[in-house]
N, C-alpha and C. Protein backbone atom coordinates (compact mmCIF):
# COMPACT_ATOMS: atom_id res chain seq x y z
N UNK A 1 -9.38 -26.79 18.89
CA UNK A 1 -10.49 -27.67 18.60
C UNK A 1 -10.19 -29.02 19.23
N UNK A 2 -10.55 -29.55 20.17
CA UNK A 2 -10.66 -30.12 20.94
C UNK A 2 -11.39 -31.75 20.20
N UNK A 3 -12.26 -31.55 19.89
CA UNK A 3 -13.15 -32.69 19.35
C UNK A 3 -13.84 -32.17 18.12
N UNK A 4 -12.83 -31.88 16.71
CA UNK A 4 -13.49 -31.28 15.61
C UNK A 4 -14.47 -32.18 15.06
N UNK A 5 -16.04 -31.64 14.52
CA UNK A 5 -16.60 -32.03 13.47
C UNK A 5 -17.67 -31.35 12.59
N UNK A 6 -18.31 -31.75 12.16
CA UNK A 6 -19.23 -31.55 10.97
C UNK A 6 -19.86 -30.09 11.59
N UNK A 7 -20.06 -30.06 12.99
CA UNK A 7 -20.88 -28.38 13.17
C UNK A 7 -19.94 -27.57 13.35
N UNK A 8 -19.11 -27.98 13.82
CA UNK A 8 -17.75 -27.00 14.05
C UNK A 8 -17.38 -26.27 12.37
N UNK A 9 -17.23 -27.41 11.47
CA UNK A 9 -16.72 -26.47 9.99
C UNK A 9 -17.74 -25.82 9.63
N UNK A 10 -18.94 -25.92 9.98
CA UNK A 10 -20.46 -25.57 9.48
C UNK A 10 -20.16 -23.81 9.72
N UNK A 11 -19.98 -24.00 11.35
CA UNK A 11 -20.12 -23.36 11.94
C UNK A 11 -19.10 -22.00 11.30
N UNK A 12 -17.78 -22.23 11.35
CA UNK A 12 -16.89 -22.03 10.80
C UNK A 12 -17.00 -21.07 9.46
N UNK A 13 -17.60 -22.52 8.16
CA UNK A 13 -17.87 -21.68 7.00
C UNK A 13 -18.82 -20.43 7.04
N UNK A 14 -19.55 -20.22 8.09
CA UNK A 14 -20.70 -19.04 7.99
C UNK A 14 -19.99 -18.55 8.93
N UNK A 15 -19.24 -18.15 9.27
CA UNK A 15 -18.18 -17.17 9.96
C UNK A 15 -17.17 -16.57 8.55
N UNK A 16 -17.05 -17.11 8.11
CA UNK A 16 -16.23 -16.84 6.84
C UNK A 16 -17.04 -16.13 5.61
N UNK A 17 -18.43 -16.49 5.47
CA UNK A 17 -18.92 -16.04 4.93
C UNK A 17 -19.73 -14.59 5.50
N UNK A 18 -20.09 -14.39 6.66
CA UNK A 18 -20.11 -13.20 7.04
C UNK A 18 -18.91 -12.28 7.22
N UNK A 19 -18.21 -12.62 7.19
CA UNK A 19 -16.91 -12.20 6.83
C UNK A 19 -16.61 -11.29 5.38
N UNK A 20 -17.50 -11.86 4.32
CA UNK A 20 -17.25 -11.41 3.18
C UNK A 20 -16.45 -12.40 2.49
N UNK A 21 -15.74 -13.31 2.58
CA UNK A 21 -14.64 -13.28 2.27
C UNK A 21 -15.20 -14.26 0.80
N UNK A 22 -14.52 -14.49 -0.21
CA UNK A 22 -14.55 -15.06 -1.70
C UNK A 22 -14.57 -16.84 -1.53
N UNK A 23 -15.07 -17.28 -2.15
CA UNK A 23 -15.14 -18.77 -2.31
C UNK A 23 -13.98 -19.13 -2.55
N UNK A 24 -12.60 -18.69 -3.19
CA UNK A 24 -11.64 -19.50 -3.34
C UNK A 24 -10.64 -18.88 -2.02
N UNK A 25 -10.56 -17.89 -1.09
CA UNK A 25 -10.07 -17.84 0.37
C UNK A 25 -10.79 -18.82 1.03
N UNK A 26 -11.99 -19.08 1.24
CA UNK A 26 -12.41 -20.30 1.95
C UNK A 26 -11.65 -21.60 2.08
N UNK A 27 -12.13 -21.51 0.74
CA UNK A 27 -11.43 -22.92 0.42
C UNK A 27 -10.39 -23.10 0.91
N UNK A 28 -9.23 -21.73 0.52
CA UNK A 28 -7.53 -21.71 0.93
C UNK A 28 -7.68 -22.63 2.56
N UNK A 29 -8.65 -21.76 3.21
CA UNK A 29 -9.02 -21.52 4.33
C UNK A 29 -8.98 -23.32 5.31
N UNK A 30 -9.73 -23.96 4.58
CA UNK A 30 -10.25 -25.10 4.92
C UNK A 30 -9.18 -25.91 4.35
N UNK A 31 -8.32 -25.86 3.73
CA UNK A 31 -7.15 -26.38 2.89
C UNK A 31 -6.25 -26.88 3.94
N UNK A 32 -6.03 -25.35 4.56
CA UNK A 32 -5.29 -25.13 5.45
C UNK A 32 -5.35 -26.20 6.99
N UNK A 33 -6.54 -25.79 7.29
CA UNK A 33 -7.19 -26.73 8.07
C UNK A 33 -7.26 -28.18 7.96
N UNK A 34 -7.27 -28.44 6.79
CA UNK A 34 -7.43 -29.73 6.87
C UNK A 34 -5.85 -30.75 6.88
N UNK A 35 -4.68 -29.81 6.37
CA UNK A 35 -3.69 -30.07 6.84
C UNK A 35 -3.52 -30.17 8.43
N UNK A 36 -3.49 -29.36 9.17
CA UNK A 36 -2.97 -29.23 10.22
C UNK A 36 -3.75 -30.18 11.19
N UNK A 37 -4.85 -30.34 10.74
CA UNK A 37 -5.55 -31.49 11.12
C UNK A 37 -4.77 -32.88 10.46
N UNK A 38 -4.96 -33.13 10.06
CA UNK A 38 -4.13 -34.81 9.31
C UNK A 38 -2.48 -34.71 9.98
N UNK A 39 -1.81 -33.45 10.14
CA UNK A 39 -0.40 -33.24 11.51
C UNK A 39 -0.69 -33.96 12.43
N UNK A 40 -1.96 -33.13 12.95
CA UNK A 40 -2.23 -33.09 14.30
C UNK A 40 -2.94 -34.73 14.46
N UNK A 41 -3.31 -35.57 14.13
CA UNK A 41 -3.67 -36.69 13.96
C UNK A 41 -1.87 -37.89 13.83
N UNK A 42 -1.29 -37.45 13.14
CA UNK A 42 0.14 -37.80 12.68
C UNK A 42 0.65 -37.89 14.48
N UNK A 43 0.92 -36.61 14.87
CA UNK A 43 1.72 -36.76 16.02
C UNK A 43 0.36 -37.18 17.33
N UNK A 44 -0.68 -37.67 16.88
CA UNK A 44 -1.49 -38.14 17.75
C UNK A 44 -1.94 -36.94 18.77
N UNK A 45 -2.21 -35.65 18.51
CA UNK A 45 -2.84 -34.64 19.13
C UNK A 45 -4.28 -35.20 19.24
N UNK A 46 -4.76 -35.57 17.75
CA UNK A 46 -6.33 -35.89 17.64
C UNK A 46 -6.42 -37.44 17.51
N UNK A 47 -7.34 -37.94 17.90
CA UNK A 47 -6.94 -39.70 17.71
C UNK A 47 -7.39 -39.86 15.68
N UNK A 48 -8.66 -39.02 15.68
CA UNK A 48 -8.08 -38.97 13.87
C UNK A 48 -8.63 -37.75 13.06
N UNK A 49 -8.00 -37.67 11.62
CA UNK A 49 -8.57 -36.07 11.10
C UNK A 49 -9.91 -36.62 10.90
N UNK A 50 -10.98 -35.61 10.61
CA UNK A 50 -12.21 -35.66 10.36
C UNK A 50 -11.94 -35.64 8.92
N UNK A 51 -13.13 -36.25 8.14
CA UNK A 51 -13.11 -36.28 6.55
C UNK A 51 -13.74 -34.67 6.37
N UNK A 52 -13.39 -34.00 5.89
CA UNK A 52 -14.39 -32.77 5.14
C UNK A 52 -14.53 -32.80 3.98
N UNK A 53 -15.97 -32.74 4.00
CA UNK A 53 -16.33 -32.42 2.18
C UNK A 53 -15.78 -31.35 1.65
N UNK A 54 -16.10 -31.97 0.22
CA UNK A 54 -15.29 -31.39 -0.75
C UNK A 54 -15.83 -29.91 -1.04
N UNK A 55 -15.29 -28.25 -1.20
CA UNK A 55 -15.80 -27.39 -1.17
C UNK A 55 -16.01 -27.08 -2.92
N UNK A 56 -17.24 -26.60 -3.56
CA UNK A 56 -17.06 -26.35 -4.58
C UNK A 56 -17.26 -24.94 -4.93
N UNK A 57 -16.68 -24.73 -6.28
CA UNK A 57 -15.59 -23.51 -6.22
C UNK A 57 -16.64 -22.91 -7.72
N UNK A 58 -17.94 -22.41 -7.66
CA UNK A 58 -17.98 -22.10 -8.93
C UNK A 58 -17.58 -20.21 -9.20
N UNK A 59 -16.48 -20.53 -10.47
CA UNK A 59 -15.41 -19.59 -10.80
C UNK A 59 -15.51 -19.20 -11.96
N UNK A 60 -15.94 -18.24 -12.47
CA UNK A 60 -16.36 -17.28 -14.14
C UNK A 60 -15.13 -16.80 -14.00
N UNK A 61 -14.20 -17.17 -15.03
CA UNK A 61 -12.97 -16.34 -15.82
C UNK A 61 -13.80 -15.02 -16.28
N UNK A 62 -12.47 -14.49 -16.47
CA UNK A 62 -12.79 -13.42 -17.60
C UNK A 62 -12.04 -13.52 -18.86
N UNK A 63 -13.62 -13.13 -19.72
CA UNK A 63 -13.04 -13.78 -21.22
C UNK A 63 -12.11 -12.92 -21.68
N UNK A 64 -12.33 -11.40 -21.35
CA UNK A 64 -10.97 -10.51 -21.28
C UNK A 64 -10.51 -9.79 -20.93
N UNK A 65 -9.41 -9.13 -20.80
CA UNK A 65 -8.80 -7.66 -20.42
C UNK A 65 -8.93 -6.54 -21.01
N UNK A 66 -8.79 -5.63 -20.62
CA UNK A 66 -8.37 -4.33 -21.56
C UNK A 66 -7.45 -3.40 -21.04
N UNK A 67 -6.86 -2.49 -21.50
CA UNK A 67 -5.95 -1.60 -20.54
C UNK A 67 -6.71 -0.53 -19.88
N UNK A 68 -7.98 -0.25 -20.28
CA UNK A 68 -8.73 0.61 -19.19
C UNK A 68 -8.90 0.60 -18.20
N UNK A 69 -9.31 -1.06 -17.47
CA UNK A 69 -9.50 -1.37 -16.40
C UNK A 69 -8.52 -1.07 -15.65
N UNK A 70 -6.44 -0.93 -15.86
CA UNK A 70 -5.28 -0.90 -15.44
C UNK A 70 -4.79 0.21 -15.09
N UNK A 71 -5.64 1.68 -15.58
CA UNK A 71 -4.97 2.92 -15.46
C UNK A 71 -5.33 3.45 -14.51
């Protein structure tokens, strides 16, 4: 990524989401990214990280277990 921004993660998150993949791998996903970006800014690869919004994560526990589900 050469000159990351706002269409690039856009772009990105609906790659991920055709993908299948779960709202909290995304996130991992972009986590990840956004480290190696703020590195890569550090040793001056990028002149700076891009801000990315914040991803929100809505997440239903389960109220419980049973051993059926386990066998």
């Amino acid at each position: 990524m050469k000159d990351p921004n706002a269409d690039t993660f856009t772009q990105l998150k609906m790659a991920l989401v055709r993908k299948g993949l779960v709202n909290m791998t995304q996130k991992r996903y972009f986590a990840m990214i956004c480290k190696l970006l703020t590195e890569a800014a550090k040793k001056q690869f990028i002149h700076t990280a891009p801000i990315l919004a914040p991803m929100r994560i809505d997440d239903d526990p389960r109220s419980y277990f049973n051993n059926g589900k386990y066998t």
